[in-house]
Structure formats: structure tokens, C-alpha cells
Protein backbone atom coordinates (compact mmCIF):
# COMPACT_ATOMS: atom_id res chain seq x y z
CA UNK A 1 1.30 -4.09 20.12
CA UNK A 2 -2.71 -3.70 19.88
CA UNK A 3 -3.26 -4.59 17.08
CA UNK A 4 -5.98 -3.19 14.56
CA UNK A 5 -9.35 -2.20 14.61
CA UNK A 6 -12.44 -4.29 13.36
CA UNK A 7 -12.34 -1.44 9.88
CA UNK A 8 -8.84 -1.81 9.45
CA UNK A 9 -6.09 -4.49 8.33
CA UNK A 10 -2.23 -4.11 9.21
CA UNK A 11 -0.02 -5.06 6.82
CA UNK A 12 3.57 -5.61 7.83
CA UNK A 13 6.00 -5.13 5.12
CA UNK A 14 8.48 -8.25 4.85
CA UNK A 15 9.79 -7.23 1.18
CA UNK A 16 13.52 -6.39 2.93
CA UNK A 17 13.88 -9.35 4.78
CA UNK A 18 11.98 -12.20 3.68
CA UNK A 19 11.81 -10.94 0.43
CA UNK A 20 15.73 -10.99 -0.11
CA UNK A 21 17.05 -13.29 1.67
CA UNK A 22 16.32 -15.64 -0.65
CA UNK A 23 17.22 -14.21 -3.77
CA UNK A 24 20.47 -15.33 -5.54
CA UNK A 25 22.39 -12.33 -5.76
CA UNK A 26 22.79 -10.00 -2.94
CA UNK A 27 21.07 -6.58 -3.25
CA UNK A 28 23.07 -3.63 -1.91
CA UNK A 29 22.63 -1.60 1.17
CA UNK A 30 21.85 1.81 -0.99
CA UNK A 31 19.65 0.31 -2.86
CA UNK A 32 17.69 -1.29 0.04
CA UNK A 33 17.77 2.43 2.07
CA UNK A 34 16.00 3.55 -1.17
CA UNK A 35 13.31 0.96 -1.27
CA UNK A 36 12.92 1.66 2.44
CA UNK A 37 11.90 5.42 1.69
CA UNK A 38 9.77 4.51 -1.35
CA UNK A 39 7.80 1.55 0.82
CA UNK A 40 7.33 4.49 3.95
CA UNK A 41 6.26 7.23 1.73
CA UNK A 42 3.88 4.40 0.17
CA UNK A 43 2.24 4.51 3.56
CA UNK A 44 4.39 1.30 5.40
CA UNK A 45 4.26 1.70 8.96
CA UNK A 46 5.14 -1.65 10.67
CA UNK A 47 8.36 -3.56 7.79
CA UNK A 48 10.74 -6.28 8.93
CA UNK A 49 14.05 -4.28 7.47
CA UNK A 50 16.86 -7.18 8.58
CA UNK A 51 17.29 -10.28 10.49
CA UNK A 52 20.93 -11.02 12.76
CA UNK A 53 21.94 -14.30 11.26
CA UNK A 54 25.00 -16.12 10.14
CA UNK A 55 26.23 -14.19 7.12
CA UNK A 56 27.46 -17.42 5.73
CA UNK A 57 24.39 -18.81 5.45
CA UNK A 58 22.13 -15.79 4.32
CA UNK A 59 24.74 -13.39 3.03
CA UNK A 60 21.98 -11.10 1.38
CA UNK A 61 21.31 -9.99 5.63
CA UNK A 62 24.95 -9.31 6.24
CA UNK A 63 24.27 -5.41 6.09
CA UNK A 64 21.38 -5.55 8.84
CA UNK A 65 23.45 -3.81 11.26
CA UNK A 66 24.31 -1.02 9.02
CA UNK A 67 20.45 -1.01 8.03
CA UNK A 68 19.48 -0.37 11.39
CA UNK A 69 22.46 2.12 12.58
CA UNK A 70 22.08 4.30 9.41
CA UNK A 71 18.60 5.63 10.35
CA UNK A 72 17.66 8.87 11.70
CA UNK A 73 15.61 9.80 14.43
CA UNK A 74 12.97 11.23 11.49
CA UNK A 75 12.72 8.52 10.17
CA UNK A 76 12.51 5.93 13.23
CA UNK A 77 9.60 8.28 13.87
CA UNK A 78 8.20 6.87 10.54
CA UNK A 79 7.31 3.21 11.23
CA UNK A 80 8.52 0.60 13.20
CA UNK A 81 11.37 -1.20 12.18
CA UNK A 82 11.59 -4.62 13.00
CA UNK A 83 14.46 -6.79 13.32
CA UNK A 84 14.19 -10.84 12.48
CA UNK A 85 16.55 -13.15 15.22
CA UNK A 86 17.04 -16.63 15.91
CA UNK A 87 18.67 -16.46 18.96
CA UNK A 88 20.24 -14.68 21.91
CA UNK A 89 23.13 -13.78 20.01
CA UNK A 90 20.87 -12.24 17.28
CA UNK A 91 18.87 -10.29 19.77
CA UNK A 92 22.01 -8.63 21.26
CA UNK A 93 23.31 -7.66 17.47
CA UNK A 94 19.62 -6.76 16.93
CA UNK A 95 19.63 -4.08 20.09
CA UNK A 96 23.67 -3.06 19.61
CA UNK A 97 22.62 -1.69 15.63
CA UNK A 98 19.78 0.26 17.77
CA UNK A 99 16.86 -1.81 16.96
CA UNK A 100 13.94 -1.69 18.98
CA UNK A 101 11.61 -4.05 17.86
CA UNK A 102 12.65 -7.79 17.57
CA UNK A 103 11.05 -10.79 16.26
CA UNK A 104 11.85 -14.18 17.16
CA UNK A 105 12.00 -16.79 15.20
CA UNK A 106 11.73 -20.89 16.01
CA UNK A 107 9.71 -23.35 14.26
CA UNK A 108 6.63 -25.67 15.13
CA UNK A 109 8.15 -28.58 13.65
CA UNK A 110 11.22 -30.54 14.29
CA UNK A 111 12.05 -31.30 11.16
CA UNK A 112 12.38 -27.20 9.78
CA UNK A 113 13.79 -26.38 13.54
CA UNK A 114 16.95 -28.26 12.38
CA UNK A 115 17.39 -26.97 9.06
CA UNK A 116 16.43 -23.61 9.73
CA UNK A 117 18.45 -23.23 13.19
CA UNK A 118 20.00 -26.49 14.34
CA UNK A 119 17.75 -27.64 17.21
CA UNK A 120 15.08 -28.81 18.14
CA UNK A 121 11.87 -27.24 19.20
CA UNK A 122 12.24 -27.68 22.98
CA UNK A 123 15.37 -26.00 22.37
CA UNK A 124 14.17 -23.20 20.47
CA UNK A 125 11.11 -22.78 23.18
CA UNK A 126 14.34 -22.77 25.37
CA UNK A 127 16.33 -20.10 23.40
CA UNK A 128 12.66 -17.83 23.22
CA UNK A 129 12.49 -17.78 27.06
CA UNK A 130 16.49 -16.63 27.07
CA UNK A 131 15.66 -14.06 24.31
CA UNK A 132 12.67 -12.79 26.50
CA UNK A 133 14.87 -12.60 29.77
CA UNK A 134 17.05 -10.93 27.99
CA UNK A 135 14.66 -8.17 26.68
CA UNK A 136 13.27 -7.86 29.82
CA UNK A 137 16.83 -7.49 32.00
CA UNK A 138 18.42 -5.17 29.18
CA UNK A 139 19.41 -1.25 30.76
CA UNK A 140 17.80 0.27 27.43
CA UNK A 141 14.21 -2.17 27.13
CA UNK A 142 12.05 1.46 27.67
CA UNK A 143 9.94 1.15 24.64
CA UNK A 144 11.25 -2.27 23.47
CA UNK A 145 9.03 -4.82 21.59
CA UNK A 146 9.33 -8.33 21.48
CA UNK A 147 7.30 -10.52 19.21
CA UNK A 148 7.17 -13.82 18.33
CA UNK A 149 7.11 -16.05 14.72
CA UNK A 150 6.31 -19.50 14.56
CA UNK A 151 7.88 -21.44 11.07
CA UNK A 152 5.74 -24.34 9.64
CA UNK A 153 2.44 -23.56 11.77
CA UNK A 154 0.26 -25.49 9.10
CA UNK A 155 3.09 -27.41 7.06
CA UNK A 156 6.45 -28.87 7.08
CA UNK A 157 8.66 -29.67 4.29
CA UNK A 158 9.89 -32.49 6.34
CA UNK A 159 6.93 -33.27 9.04
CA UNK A 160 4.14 -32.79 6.58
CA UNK A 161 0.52 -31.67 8.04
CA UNK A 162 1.31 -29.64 11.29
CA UNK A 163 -1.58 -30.62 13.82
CA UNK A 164 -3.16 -27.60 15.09
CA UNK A 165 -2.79 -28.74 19.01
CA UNK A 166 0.74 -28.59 18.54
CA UNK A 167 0.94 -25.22 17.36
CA UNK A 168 -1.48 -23.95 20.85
CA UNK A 169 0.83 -25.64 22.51
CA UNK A 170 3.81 -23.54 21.44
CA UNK A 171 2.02 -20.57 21.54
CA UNK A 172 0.83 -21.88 25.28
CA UNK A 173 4.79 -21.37 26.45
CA UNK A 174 5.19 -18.08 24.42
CA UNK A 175 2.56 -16.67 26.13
CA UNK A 176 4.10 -18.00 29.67
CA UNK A 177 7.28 -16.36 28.41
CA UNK A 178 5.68 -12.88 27.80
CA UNK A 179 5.01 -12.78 24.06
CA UNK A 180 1.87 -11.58 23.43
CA UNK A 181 1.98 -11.05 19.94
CA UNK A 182 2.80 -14.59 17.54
CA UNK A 183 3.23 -14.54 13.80
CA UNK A 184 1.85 -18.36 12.52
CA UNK A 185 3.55 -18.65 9.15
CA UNK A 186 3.21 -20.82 5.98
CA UNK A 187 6.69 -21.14 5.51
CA UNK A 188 5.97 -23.75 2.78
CA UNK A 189 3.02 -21.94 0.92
CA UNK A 190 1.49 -25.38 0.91
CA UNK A 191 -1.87 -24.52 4.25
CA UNK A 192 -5.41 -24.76 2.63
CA UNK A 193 -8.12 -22.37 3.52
CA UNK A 194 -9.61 -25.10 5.70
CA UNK A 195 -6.17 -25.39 7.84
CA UNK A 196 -5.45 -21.42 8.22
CA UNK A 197 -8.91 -21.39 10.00
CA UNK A 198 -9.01 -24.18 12.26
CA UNK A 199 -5.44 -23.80 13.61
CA UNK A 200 -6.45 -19.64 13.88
CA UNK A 201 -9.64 -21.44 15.52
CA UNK A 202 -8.01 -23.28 18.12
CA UNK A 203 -5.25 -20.80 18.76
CA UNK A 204 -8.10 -17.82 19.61
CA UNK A 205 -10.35 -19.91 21.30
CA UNK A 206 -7.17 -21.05 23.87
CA UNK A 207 -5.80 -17.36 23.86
CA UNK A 208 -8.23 -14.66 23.27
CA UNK A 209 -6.07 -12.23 23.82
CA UNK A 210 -3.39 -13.07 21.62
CA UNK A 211 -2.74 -11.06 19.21
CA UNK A 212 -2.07 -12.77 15.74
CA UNK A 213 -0.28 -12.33 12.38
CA UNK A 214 -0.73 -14.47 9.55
CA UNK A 215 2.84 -14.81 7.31
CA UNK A 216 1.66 -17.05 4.40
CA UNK A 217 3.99 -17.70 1.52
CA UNK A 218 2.27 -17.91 -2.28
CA UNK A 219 3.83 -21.27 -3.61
CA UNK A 220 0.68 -23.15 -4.85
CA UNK A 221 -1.56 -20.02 -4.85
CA UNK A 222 -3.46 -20.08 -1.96
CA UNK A 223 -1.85 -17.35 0.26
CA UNK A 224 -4.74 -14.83 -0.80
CA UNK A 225 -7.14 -17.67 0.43
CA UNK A 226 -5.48 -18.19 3.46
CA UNK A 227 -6.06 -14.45 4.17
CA UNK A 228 -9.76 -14.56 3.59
CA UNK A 229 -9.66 -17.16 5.92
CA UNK A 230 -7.70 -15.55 8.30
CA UNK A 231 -10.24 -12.38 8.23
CA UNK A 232 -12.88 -14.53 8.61
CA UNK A 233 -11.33 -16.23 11.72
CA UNK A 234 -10.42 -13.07 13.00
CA UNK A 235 -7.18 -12.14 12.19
CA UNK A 236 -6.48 -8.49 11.32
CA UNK A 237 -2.58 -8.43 10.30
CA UNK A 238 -0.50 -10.06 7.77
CA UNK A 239 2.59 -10.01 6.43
CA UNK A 240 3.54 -9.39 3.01
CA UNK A 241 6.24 -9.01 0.28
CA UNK A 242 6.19 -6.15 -2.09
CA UNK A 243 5.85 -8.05 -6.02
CA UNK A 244 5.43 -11.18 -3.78
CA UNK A 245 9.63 -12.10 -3.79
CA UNK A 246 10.87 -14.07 -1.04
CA UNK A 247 11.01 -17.87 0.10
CA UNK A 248 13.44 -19.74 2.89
CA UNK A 249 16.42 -20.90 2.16
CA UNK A 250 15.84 -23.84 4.70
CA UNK A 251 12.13 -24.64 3.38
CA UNK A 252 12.93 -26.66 0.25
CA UNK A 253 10.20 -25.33 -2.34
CA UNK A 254 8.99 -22.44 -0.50
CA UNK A 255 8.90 -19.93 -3.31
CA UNK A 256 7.71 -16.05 -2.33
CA UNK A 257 5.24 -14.23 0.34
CA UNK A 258 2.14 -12.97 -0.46
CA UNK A 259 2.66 -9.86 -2.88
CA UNK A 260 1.96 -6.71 -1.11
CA UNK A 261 0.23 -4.94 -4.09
CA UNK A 262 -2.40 -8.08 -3.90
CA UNK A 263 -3.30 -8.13 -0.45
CA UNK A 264 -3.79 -3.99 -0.02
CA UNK A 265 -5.79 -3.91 -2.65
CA UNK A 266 -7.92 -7.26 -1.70
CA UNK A 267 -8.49 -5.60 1.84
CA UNK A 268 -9.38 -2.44 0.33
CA UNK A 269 -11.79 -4.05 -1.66
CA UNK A 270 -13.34 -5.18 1.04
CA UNK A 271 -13.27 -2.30 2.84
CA UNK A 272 -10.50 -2.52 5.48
CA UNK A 273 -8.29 0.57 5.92
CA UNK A 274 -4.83 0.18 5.45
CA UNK A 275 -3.07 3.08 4.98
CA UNK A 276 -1.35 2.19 2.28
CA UNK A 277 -1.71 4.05 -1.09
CA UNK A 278 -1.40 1.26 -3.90
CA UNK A 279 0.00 4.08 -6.43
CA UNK A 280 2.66 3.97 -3.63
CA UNK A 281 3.10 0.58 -3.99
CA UNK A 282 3.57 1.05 -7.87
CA UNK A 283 6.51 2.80 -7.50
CA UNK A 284 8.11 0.62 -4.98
CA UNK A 285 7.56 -2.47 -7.22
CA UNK A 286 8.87 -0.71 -10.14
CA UNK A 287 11.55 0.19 -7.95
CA UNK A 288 12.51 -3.04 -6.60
CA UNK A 289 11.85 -5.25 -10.09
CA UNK A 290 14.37 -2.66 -11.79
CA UNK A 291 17.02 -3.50 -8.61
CA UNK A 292 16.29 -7.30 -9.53
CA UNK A 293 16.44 -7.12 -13.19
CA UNK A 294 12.75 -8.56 -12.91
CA UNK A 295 9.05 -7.84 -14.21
CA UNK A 296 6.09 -7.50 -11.61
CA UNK A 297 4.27 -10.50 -11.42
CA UNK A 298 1.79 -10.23 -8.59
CA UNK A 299 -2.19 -10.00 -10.07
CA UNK A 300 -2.71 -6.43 -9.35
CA UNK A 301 0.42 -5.19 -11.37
CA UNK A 302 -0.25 -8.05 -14.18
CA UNK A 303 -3.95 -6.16 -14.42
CA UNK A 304 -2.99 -2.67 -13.92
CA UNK A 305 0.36 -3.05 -16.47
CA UNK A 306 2.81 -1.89 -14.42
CA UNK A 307 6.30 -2.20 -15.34
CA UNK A 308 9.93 -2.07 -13.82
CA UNK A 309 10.35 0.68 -16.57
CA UNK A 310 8.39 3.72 -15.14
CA UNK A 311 9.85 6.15 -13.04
């Protein structure tokens, strides 16, 4: 991965993963393939569609291997399709469905490392270098992409303030494992402008060739902030949630991602290409609200009164 140009913005869909994993009932596997075709012919070309964890303790990603398996080679052409894991297990699940594109997650602090996975941060550095090895050694990595995502980079529900030398440390031994690409998320929603841009800072300054993602949740409000600050630092992709659902399960008080709908049309405000057609996006929110038995809630659809109603 490249990432974008100076004139344009990537926005990586998270709405299928991130977005549901949190929510209390679990959404079904038609319904998700149907989102999935409304969010591509919206213009989505990079999503996170399912993450290989214990289906006991996020039952709404249970069907991830069915996600992946069920598409075509038309529509792999599409986007790509990335898969969430925690581990080496997870990566082998990940590439046995026929996914191509994995992102692995660990944490930056100790404190969300053992909720979220049940070890400790030398021991997910550990389980990234095994995950990388494994990518690497597998018969069928042609075309394989392995990227990194980094829980808690600014703050911990548990550790509070996350100092941004420990986060280029991290990154450091992901990029002497091979990743080149790292995700620094606000699992917590809780990073001030002033945080996302000295940790993005300190991270560019020590790896200018990184490339970086910015995967800030919308808890207190600030998430659109943080991206501001992100551009300004640099950063030219972000993750988002179409209508802005999602949160972690192991984050107590994380509440959901940035909303899609907000951040395409912020960036195209500014004048950043996306891709993305936001009367695209309208459909796929009315889409997914009807699914949740929800209303939009995200600025842009509270402005442009859009409803789960429409077809």
C-alpha cells in the first residue's frame, strides 16, 4: 500500500467490522452482503468486511469466514477487502476464507492489551512478528497485504494519556517486522487535537516512510478534529463507520467511529478527492439504520434529513 496523493484522502470503510461488532444484536450475513454492495457501488474501495476472533466473545463476527468465501472474483476486483486478526490463529482463518488483505491488531497499552487479547504488549509485538513470518512463508502470499493497527495510540481506558515515545517505539518493531503500513487508533474517542498531532509528529519524523491511518472513534466529539489534525500533520487515510456505529467491546466507554457521511463530505469540502459519492452514502445509511431499527445521526444526515425510511 502507497497510500494517497497530496489531492486526495482514502477513506477505509470500517462500518462491517468495527461498526458491528459492538452492537447488541447480531446482524445477519444477507443483510451484511447487501450493505457490502450498497457501500462499493457508493464508491468504497479499501472496507474492513470481518475480523477472525473468538465467536464467544464477539458473536456479531462469527460469519467472517462465510463473508469472505461468498465473494466472487467480480467483485474481489471491486475493492480490497480486509480482514481484522489478533493472532496467528486469526491470520490462518483469515487466508483459509480466501482473504488477502489482513490487519493486525495489538494494543499500545498494557492495560487494553489484556482486555482486548489477553497479553501483554511484548507479547503481542511477539505474536505481530509470528503473524508476519507467517505471511511471508505462506505457498499463496503472491499479492498478500499485511498491515498493522495499533489500539489506544493516544488513550487508554485503563493507562490513561498514552505518551507519544511509546507509540514510535511500537511502530519502531513493526517496521523491523515488515509492516509498513500502521493504523494509530483512538480506541477510546477520548485524543485531543493537540495529541493526534504530536504523536503523528513524532511517528513521521522517526519513520518518513511510514505510511499512516488514523482510526479515531467519536465518543466526546472530537474525531472530526482529530482528522483536521491528522491532515494537517500529514496523514491522508482514515478510517470510518458508515452513520458513525461502532465501539469495542473491551474499551469500556468507547462509543462509535467517525461517521463516514461526515468525514467524505468534510474532505470534500476541502477539496480532497475521495471517490466516494455521498448520495451513495445516503442509501447505505438508510440501508443500514433500517437493518438496526435506528435513525441516522451523524451531522451530514441530521442537516441533509435523511431517513432510514427512503428507498
Amino acid at each position: 500500500m502507497t497510500g494517497p496523493t497530496a489531492q486526495a484522502a482514502e477513506v477505509v470503510e470500517v462500518g462491517l467490522r468495527d461498526g458491528l461488532q459492538n452492537w447488541p444484536e447480531v446482524v445477519s450475513t444477507k443483510d451484511k452482503l447487501a450493505l457490502l454492495g450498497t457501500l462499493l457501488a457508493a464508491g468504497i474501495k479499501r472496507l474492513e468486511l470481518g475480523s477472525f476472533v473468538r465467536a464467544d466473545k464477539v458473536p456479531q463476527m462469527a460469519d467472517s469466514a462465510e463473508l469472505f468465501s461468498t465473494l466472487d472474483t467480480g467483485t474481489r476486483d471491486r475493492a480490497e477487502f480486509i480482514a481484522l486478526v489478533p493472532n496467528l490463529r486469526g491470520a490462518k482463518a483469515a487466508l483459509a476464507a480466501g482473504a488477502t488483505s489482513l490487519r493486525l491488531v495489538l494494543s499500545a497499552t498494557e492495560g487494553h492489551s489484556r482486555s482486548n487479547t489477553g497479553r501483554s504488549v511484548q507479547e503481542g509485538v511477539a505474536e505481530a512478528a509470528r503473524v508476519a513470518e507467517f505471511v511471508a512463508g505462506a505457498a499463496s502470499a503472491s499479492g498478500l497485504s499485511l498491515t498493522a493497527a495499533l489500539a489506544t495510540s493516544f488513550v487508554c481506558p485503563y493507562d490513561g494519556v498514552v505518551p507519544p515515545g511509546t507509540v514510535v517505539g511500537i511502530v519502531s518493531r513493526l517496521l523491523g517486522l515488515g509492516y509498513r503500513t500502521v493504523s494509530l487508533a483512538d480506541t477510546l474517542g477520548r485524543a485531543n487535537p493537540q495529541q493526534v498531532t504530536r504523536t503523528v509528529r513524532e511517528v513521521r519524523a522517526a519513520h518518513p516512510g511510514l505510511v499512516l491511518n488514523l482510526h479515531l472513534h467519536n465518543t466526546y466529539g472530537m474525531a472530526m478534529a482529530g482528522v483536521v489534525a491528522g491532515l494537517d500533520a500529514g496523514v491522508r487515510s482514515f478510517d470510518a463507520s458508515i452513520a458513525g456505529v461502532g465501539g469495542c467491546p473491551f474499551a469500556p466507554g468507547a462509543a462509535g467511529n467517525v461517521a463516514t457521511e461526515d468525514l467524505v463530505f468534510m474532505l470534500h469540502e476541502l477539496g480532497l478527492e475521495t471517490g466516494i459519492s455521498l448520495a451513495g452514502l445516503r442509501t447505505a445509511v438508510g440501508q443500514l439504520c433500517a437493518v438496526l431499527g435506528s435513525e441516522p445521526s451523524s451531522s451530514v444526515s441530521r442537516a441533509l434529513g435523511w431517513s432510514r425510511h427512503f428507498s
